[in-house]
Every structure is written in C-alpha cells, then in structure tokens.
Protein backbone atom coordinates (compact mmCIF):
# COMPACT_ATOMS: atom_id res chain seq x y z
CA UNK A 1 0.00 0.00 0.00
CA UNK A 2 1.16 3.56 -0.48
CA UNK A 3 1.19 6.23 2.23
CA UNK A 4 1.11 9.88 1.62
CA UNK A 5 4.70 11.62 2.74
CA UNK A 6 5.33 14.95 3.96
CA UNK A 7 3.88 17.95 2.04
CA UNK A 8 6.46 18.81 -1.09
CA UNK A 9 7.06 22.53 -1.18
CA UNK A 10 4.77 23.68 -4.40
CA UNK A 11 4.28 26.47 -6.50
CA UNK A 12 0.32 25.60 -6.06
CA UNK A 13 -1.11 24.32 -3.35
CA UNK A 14 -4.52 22.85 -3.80
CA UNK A 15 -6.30 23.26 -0.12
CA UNK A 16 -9.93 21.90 -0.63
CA UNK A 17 -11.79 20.72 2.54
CA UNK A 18 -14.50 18.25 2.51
CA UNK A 19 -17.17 21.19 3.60
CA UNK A 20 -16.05 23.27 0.50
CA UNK A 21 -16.71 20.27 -2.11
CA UNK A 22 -20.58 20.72 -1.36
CA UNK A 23 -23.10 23.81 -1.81
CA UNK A 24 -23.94 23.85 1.62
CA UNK A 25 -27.49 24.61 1.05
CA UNK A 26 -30.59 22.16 2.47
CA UNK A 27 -32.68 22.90 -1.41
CA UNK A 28 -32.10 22.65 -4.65
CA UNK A 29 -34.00 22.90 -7.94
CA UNK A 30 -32.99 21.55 -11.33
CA UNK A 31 -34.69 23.56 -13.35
CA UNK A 32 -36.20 22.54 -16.20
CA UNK A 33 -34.32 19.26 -17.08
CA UNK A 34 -35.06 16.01 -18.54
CA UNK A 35 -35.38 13.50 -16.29
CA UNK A 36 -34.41 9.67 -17.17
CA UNK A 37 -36.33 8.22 -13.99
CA UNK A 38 -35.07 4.56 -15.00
CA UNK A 39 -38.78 3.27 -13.55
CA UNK A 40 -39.36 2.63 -17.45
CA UNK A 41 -37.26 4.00 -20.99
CA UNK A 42 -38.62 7.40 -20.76
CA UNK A 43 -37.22 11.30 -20.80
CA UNK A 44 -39.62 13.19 -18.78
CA UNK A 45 -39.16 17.14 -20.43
CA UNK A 46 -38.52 20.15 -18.83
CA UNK A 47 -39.45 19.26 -15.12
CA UNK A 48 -38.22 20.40 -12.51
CA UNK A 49 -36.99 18.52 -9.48
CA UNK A 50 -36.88 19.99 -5.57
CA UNK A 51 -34.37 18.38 -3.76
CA UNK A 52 -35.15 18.95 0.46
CA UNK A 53 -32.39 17.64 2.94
CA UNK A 54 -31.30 15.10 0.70
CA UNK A 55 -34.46 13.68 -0.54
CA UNK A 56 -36.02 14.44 -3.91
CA UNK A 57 -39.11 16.06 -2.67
CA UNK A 58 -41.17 17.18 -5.98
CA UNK A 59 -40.99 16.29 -9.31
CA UNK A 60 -43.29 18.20 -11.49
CA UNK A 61 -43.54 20.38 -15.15
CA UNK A 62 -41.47 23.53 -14.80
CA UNK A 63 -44.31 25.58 -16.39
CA UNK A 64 -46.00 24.80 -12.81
CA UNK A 65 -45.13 27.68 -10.34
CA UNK A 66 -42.67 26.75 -7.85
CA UNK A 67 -44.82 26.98 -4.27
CA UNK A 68 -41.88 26.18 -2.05
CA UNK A 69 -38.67 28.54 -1.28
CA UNK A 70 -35.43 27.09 -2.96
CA UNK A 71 -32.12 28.34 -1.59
CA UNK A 72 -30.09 27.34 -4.85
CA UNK A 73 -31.50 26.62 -8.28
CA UNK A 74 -29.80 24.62 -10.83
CA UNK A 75 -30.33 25.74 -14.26
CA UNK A 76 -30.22 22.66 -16.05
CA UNK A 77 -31.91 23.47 -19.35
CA UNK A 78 -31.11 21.00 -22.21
CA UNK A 79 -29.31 18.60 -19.49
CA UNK A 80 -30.53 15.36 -18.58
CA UNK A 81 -30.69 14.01 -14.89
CA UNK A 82 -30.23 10.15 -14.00
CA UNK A 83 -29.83 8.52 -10.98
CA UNK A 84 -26.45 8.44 -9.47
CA UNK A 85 -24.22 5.37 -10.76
CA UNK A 86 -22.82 2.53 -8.95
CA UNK A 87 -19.50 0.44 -9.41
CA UNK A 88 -20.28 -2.77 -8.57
CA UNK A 89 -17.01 -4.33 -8.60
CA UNK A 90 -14.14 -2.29 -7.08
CA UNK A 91 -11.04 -2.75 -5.80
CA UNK A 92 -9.27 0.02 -3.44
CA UNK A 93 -5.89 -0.15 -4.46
CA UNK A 94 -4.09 3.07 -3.13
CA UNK A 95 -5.46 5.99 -0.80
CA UNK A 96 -9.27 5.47 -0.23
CA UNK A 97 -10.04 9.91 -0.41
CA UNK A 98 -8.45 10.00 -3.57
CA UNK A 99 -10.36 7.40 -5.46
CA UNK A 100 -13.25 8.01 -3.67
CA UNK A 101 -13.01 11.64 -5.65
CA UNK A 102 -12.02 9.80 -8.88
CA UNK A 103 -15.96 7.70 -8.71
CA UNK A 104 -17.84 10.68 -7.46
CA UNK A 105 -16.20 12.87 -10.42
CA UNK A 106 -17.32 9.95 -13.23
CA UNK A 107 -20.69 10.00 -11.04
CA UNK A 108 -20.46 6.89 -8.89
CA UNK A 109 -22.23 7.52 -5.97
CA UNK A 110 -22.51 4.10 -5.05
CA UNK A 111 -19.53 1.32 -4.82
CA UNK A 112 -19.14 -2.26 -4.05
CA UNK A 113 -15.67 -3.29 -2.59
CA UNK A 114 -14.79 -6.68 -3.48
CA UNK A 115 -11.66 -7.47 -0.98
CA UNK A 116 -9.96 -5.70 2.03
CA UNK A 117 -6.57 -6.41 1.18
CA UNK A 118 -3.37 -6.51 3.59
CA UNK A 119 -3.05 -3.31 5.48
CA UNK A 120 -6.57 -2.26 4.93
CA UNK A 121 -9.22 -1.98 7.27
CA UNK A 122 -12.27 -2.08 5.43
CA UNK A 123 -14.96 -1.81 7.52
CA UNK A 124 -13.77 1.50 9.29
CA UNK A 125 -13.16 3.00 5.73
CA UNK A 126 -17.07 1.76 5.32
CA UNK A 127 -18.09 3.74 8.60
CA UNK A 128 -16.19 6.46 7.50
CA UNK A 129 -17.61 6.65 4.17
CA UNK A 130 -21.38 6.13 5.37
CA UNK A 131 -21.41 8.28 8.26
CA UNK A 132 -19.64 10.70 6.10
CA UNK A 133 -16.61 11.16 7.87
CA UNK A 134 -14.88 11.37 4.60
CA UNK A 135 -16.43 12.66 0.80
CA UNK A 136 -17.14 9.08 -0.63
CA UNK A 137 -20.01 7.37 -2.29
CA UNK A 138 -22.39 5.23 -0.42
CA UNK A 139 -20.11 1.97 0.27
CA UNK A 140 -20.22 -1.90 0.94
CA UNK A 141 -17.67 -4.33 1.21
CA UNK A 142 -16.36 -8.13 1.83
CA UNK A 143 -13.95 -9.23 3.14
CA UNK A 144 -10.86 -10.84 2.62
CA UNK A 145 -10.55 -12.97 -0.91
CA UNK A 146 -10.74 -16.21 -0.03
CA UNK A 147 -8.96 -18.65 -1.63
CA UNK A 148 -9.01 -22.93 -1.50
CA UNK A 149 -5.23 -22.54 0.40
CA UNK A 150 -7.36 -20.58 3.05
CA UNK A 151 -10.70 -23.24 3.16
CA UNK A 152 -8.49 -27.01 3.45
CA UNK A 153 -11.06 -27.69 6.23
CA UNK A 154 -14.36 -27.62 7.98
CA UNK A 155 -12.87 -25.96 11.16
CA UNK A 156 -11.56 -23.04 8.37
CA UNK A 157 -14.92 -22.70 6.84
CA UNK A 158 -16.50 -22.38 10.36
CA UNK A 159 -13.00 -19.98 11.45
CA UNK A 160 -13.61 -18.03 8.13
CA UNK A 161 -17.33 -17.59 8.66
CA UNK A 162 -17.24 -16.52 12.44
CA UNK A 163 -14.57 -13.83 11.52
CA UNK A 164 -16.79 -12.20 8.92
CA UNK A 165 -19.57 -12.42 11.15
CA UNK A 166 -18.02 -10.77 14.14
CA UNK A 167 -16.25 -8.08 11.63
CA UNK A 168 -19.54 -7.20 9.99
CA UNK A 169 -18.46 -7.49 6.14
CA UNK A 170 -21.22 -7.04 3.66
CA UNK A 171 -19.92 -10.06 1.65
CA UNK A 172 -17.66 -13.54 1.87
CA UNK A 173 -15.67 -13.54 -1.15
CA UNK A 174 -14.43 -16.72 -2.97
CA UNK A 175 -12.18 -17.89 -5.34
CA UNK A 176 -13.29 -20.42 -8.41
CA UNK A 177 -11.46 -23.70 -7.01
CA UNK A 178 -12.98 -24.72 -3.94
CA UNK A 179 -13.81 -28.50 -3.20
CA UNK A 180 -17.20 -29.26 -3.24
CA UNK A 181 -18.00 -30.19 0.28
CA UNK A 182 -15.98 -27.08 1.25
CA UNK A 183 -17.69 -24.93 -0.76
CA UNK A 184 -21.28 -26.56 0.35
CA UNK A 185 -20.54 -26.24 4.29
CA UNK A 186 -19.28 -22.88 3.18
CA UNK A 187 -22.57 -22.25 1.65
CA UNK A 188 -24.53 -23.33 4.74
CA UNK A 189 -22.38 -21.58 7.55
CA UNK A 190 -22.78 -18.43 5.59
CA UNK A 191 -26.90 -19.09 5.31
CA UNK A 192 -26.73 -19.58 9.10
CA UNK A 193 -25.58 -16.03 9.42
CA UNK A 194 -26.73 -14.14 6.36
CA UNK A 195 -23.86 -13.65 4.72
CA UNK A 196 -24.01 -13.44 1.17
CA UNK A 197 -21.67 -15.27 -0.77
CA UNK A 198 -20.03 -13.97 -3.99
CA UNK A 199 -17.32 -13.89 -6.18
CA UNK A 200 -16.01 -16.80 -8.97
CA UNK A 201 -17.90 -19.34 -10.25
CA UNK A 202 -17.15 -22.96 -9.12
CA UNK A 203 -15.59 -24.07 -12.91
CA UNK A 204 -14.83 -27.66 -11.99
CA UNK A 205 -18.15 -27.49 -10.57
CA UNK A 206 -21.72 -28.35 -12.66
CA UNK A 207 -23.27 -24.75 -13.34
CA UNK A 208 -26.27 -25.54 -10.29
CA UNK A 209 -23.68 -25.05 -7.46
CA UNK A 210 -21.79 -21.28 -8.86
CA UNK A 211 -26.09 -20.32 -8.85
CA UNK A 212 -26.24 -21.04 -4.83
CA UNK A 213 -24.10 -17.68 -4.72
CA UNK A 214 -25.35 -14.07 -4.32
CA UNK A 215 -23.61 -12.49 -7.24
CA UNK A 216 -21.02 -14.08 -10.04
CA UNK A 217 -17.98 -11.75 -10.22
CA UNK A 218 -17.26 -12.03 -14.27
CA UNK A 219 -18.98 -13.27 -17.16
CA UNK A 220 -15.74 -15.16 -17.97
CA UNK A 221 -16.39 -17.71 -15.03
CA UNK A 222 -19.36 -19.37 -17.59
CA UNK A 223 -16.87 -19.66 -20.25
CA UNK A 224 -14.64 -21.99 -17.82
CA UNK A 225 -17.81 -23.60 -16.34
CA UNK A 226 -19.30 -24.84 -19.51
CA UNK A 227 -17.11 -27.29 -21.79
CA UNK A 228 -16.32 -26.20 -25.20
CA UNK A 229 -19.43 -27.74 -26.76
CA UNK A 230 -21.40 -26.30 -24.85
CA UNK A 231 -19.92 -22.80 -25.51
CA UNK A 232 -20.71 -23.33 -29.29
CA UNK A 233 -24.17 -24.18 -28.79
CA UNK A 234 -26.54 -21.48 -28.73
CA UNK A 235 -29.22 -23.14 -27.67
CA UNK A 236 -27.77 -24.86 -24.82
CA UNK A 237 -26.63 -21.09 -24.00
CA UNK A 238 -30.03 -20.05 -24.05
CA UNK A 239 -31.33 -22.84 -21.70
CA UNK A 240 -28.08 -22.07 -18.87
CA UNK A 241 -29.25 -18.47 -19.11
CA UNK A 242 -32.93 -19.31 -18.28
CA UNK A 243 -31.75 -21.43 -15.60
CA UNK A 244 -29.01 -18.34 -14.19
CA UNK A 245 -32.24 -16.40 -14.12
CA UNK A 246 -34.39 -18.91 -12.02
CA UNK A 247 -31.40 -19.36 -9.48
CA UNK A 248 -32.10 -15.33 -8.83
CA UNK A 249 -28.14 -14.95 -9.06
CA UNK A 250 -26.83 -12.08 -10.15
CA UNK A 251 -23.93 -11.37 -12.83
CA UNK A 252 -21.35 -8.96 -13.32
CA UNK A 253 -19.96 -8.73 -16.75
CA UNK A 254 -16.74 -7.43 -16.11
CA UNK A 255 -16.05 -6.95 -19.91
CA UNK A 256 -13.39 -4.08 -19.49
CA UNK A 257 -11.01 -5.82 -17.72
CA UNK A 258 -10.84 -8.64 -19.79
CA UNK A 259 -10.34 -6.09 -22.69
CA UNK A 260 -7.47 -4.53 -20.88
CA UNK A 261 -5.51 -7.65 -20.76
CA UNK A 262 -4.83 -7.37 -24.02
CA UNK A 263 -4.33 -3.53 -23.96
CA UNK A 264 -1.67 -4.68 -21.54
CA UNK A 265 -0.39 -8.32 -23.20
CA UNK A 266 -0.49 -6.46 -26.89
CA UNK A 267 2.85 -4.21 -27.66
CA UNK A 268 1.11 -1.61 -29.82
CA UNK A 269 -1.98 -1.18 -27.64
CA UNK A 270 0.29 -0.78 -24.60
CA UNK A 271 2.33 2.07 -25.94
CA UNK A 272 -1.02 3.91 -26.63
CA UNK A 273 -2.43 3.08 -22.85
CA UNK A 274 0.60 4.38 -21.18
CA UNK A 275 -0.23 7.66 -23.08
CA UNK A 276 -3.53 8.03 -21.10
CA UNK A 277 -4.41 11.19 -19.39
CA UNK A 278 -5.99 9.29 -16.57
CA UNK A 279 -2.61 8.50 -15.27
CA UNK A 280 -1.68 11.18 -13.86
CA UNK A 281 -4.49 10.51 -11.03
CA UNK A 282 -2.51 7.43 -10.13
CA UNK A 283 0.48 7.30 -7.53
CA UNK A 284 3.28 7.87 -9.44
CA UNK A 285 5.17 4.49 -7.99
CA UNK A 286 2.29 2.67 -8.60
CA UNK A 287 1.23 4.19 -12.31
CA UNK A 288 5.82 3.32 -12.91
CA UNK A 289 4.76 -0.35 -12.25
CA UNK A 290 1.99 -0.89 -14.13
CA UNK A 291 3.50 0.88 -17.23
CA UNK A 292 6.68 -1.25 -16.29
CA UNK A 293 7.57 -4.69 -18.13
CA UNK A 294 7.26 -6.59 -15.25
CA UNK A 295 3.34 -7.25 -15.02
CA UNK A 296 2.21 -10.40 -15.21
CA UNK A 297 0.34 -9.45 -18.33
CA UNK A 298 3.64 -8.64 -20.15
CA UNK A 299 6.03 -11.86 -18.89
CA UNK A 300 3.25 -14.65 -19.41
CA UNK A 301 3.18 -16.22 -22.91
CA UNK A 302 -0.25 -17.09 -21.95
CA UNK A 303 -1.16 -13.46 -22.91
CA UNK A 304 1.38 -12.31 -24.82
CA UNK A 305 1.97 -14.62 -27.66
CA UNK A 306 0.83 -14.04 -31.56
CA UNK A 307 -1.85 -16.98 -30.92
CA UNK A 308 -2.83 -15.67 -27.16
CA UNK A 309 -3.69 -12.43 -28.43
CA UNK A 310 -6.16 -14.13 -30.74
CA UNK A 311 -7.51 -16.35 -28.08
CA UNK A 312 -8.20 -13.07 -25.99
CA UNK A 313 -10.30 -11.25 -28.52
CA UNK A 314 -12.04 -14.46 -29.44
CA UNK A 315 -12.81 -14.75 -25.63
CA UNK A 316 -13.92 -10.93 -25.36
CA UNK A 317 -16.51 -11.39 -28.28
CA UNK A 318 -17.45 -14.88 -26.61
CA UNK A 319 -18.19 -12.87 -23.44
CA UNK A 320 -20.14 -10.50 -25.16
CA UNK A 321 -22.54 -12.87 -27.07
CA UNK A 322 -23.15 -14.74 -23.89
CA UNK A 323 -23.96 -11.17 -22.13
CA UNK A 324 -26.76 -10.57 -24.71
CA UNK A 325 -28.10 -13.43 -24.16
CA UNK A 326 -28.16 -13.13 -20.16
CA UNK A 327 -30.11 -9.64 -21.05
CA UNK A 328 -32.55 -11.15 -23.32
CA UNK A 329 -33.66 -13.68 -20.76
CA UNK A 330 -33.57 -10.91 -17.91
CA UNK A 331 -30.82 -11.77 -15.56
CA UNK A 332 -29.80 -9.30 -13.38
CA UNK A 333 -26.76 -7.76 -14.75
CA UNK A 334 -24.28 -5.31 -12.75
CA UNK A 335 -22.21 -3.30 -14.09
CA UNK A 336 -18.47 -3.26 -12.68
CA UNK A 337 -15.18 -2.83 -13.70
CA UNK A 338 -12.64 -4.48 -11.11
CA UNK A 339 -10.59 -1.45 -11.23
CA UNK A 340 -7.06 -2.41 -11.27
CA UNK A 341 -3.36 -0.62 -12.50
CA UNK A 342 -4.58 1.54 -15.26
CA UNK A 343 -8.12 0.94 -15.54
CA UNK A 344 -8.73 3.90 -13.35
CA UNK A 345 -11.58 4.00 -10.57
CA UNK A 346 -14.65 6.09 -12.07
CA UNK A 347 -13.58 6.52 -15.48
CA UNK A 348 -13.36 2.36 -16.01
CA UNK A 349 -17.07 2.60 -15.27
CA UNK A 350 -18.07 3.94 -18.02
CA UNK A 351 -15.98 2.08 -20.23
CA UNK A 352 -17.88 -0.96 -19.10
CA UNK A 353 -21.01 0.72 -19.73
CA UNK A 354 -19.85 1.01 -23.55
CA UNK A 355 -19.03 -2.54 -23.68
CA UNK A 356 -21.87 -3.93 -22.31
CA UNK A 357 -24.10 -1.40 -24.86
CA UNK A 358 -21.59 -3.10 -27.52
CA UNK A 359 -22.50 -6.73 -27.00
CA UNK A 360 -26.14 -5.83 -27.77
CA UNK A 361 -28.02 -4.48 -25.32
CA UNK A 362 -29.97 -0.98 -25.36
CA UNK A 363 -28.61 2.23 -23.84
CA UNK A 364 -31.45 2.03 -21.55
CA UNK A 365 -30.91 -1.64 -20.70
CA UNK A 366 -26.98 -0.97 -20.17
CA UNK A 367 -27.84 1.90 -17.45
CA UNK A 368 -30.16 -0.56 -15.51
CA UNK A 369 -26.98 -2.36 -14.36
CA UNK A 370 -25.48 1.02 -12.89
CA UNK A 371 -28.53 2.38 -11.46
CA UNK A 372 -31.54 0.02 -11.08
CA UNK A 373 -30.33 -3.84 -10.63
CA UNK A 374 -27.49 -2.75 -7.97
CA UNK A 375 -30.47 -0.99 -6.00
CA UNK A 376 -32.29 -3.92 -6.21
CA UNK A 377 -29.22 -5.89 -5.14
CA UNK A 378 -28.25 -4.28 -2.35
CA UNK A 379 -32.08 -4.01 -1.14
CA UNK A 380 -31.62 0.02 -1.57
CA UNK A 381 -35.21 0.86 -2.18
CA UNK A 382 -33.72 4.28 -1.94
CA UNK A 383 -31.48 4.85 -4.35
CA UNK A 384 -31.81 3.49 -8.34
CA UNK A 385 -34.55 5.64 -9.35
CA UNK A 386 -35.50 8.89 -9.80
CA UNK A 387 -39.03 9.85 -7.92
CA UNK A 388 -40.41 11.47 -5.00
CA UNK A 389 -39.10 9.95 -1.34
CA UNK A 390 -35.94 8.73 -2.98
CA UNK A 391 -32.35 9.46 -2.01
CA UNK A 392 -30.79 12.56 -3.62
CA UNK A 393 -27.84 10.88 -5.06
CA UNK A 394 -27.88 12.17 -8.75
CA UNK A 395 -25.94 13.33 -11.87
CA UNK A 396 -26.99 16.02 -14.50
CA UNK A 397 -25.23 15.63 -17.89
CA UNK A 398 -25.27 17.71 -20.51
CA UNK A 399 -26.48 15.08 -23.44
CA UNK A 400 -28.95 12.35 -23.56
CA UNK A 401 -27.86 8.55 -22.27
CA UNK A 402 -30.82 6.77 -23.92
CA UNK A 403 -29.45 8.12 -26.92
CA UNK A 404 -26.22 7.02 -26.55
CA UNK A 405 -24.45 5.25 -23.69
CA UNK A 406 -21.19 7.37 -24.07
CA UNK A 407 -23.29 10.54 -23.02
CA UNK A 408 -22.68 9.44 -19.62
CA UNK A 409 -19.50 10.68 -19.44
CA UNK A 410 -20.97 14.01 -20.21
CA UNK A 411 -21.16 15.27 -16.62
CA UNK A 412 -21.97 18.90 -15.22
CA UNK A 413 -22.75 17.88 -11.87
CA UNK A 414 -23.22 15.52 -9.52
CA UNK A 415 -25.46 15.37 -6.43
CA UNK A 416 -23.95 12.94 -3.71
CA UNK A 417 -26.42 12.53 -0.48
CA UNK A 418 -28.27 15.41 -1.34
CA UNK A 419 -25.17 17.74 -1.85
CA UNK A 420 -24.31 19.72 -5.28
CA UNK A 421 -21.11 19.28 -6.72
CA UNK A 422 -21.06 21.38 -10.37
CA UNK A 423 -18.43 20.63 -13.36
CA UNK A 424 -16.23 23.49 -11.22
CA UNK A 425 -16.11 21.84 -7.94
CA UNK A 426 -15.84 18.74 -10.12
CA UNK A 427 -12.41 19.89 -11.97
CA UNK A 428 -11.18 21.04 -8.40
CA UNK A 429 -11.65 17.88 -6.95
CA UNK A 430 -9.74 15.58 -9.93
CA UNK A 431 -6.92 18.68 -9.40
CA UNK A 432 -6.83 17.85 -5.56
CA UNK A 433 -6.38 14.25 -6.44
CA UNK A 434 -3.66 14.92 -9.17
CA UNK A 435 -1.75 16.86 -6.70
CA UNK A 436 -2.13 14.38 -3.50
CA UNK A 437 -0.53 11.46 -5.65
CA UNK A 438 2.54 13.28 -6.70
CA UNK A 439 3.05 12.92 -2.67
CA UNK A 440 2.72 9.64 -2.42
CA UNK A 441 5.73 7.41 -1.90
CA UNK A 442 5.89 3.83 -1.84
C-alpha cells in the first residue's frame, strides 16, 4: 500500500476541505431538465426537481409555479438528470479519499468493494464513508478474498465464517477452485448467518452449485464452467441463461477488464495506454509499475503470444454474445469494472457501460446495471430511481444517455447525499487528487 509523505514545497497548493466540495445549502431545484427516472425508458421534459435535505421532494412540469422557497436553483436546461451510478465491482488499491473523488467525479455515488486487502481496514473506511466522515459514495464491502489454500477444512470454513460475522463485512468472497463439500458447508455456515456469498464461479463445478451464490464476479467464469461444446451451442446457451435467471443470481460482466488484458499483453496497444491522461491521477510508484515490463500481463506467454492475443479477442466477443443473451432472458446484470493498474476508478465505469451497450443491449438496458439492478441488489429501495421519497444521489449531464451510452460521461454535476457538486467543484476535486498522488511514496 502507499502512504502519503510529507507535504512537497509547491508552487500551487490545492487546499480543498471536505465542507467546500458541497453547496452547503438544504434545497435545490434543477430547473427545467429532462429526467431519465429509470422506472421505465422514458425522458420526462422540462421538469423540474426539488431536492429537500437530501431527498427528492417534488418532481413536477417547470411551467408549474414553484410553491416552495429554494435556496439554490440549478439551471439545467437542455441537461438530462439520471440517478447516481454505482460500481459494482471495485477494488481500493491506493489511498481510499483519492479514489473516492475519482468515482464521485465519473458519477459513482454508489460502490461495491470486493476485498480488504493486507493493510486495509475495510470496515472503518465503510463507517467512514457512510457516516460521512470522509467525501465518498455510499459503500459496501467483503472481506478478505478467499482462496481454496485458506478453506483445506471444515474448522476453516467455520473460522472463516465466524470472523466475517463478528467483523460485519457485507460479503464472503471466494475464489473459483474450492472442493465441493468445502464450498457446500461454506454455503450453509454463511446461510446460518446471512452472509451473502459472492465472487467466482465454481468451474470444476456443474453450473447448479456457482447459482447457490449471491452475485457471479465475471462473465468469464461461464466460459470456464461450460465445456467447449457447450460454448458453441446457442441453444444450450439459451437454456443455462434461463436457468441463471431462475437461481435469482446475479452477474457482473466485467467486460473491461478482460479487454485490458490485451491492452496490456499487446505491444502496440500498450504504448497507446501508457499515453492516457488518466494517469496522472494514479500514484506515481504505482502508475511506474503498471506501465513497467514486469506485469504479469507482459512476462506470461499465456497473454502475450501471436496466438494468445487471438484467443483473448475471441474470448472478449465470446463474453459479449453470452452477455446478450443473459439480457434477453432478464438476468440481473451489474455493471463493474474491477478497477485495477490503469483501468482507473470512475472513469473504467463507463468504459464498461460502452461494452456492455456493444455486446447488444440498449442504452437504456446498459444503465439498468449502474442504477436500477445494484439498488435492487443491495435491497436500496432508496437509491436506483429517480421519484419522489428517494435518495438525492444524482448526476446532470449535458447530453442524452438513452441516446447514446457514451453521453454518460458528459457530466456537469453531480449530487452525492443530497449535496451539489457542479463541473467546477468537479475539476477542483480531480486537481486535488492529481496533486495528492505526486506525494505519495511507496
């Protein structure tokens, strides 16, 4: 992990508290906006939206007059207003502030850690984040990934499951490997305590016993489950889909990681991703190693070779055909990018979001798994929507998302708990975070 050192002496110093992020007011009013309420594929015109310590409060036509006092109104004319997005697979690899600021910037405003690594006390950065201690999106986490080295026996299963009880993760996290009557007492300790268990898919497992889990990390975990016959066959496809949906499982894609392997494994497409403007929002250390050589990515021949470059893309279109066909038969899809080395917190969001439009589904459909299926997931009845009662956790862009998914990245604001954050305060934070990092030493 990386710790920040002693201030550097600097022309500049960027000083931004946590109070000065937010417009401190207790109302807002987006004036005149489109909403996309996500309830249905809709663009409710020119509304506007009252926003009363942190709840959306009224939603009705701006041509109605305005009957309650407003301390700050939001002229959002010809910008659209969605719910706030959530990363659904993330990993906090370096200081928790400054990525936190790199997902509320791309408009997460809801995040799903997927291990407490080494070092890291995850639960404390959770109370931090929820009882707002620090500027971060609305956060859950699991614990520790757990792999078959750390679940030999039934005494570990019941070790492992006590300690997550009496930490209070969200989550048990597993590995694809385990032996089957590991991975079934696993299963029932975890039921015992409500526990939800996520993470790989069993793949030397039938398909029926990766569906006893809450969520499946990656979409690639089906390609290792089902035998290369089955793969080809569309219809068999079809049928494991319809019987994914019945288990009530839910699946995260993961398609833009599995893209950036061979960003990484592929010379050409290497040089152009260590030319990325995003990196300068990574600690410089840690940007120097994953630009570096020595990544497992660029030493294994299982990536890198002529034919293994072929085998990825082949893979990545695989993964995309059998993501269509998860959509068409309604399974629950989540978007999430496992944010790792230089697929960037926030911004690898909504490259996932393009990717998961790409393999066939409908702008509308692709923002369901950042707004509305993680709200259902994480039994936020909240958040997910946009309508009267709910949670004021929001982002105003400046084109429409329904139109195309890209348009997401189109951000003027973002409301986070009820507080307004324009493109300004926006810029200011990504600066803060751009400076911080240059601190940073290993």
């Amino acid at each position: 992990m990386f710790k920040f050192s002693k201030p550097l002496i600097s022309c500049i110093v960027l000083v931004i508290s946590f109070t000065s992020l937010f417009s401190q007011h207790k109302s807002f009013a987006f004036e005149n906006v489109n909403v996309v309420p996500m309830n249905r594929e809709v663009v409710l015109y020119n509304q506007r939206v009252i926003i009363i310590d942190g709840k959306i409060s009224k939603i009705e036509p701006v041509s109605e007059k305005r009957t309650k006092d407003i301390d700050s109104i939001i002229n959002a004319k010809d910008k659209y207003l969605i719910p706030g997005l959530a990363e659904m697979h993330y990993h906090l690899e370096n200081d928790a502030e400054n990525e936190f600021k790199l997902l509320i910037a791309n408009g997460v405003t809801t995040a799903r850690n997927m291990a407490e690594y080494d070092g890291q006390d995850q639960i404390k950065i959770r109370e931090q984040a929820n009882n707002n201690q620090i500027l971060a999106p609305y956060y859950v986490t699991s614990g520790p990934y757990l792999k078959a080295e750390d679940l030999q026996t039934i005494p570990d299963v019941l070790n492992v499951v006590k300690k997550h009880q009496d930490r209070g993760y969200d989550f048990l996290k597993i590995a694809d490997n385990l032996p089957k009557e590991i991975y079934l007492k696993l299963l029932e300790e975890t039921t015992k305590h409500n526990i939800p268990v996520i993470g790989h898919g069993q793949r030397k497992l039938p398909l029926e016993y990766s569906l006893k889990m809450k969520s499946i990390a990656h979409i690639e975990e089906f390609m290792n489950i089902f035998s290369s016959e089955q793969k080809e066959d569309t219809v068999y496809l079809k049928q494991a889909a319809i019987k994914i949906k019945k288990s009530g499982v839910y699946v995260s894609p993961t398609l833009g990681i599995f893209e950036m392997i061979s960003r990484y494994a592929d010379d050409e497409k290497f040089e152009i991703l260590k030319k990325s403007d995003e990196i300068k929002y990574l600690p410089e250390k840690y940007a120097a190693y994953c630009m570096s050589d020595s990544t497992h990515y660029r030493t294994n021949s299982w990536f890198t070779a002529p034919e293994s470059l072929i085998r990825l893309q082949e893979e990545l279109q695989w993964q995309k055909k059998f993501t269509k066909i998860l959509s068409k038969e309604k399974v629950p899809l989540l978007a999430g990018s496992d944010t790792y080395g230089l697929f960037l917190p926030g911004f690898s969001l909504h490259r996932e979001l393009e990717l998961i439009c790409n393999a066939g589904l409908s702008p509308y459909e692709t923002l369901r798994t950042a707004t509305v299926n993680p709200a259902n997931y994480l039994n936020r009845v909240s958040s997910g929507t946009i309508a009267e009662g709910k949670s004021a956790d929001l982002v105003l862009l400046n084109k429409n998302p329904l139109q195309d998914i890209q348009n997401t990245k189109t951000i003027e604001g973002v409301m986070l708990k009820g507080k307004w954050m324009n493109r300004k305060k926006l810029n200011l934070m990504l600066k803060e975070v751009e400076y911080e990092v240059k601190k940073v030493k290993k």
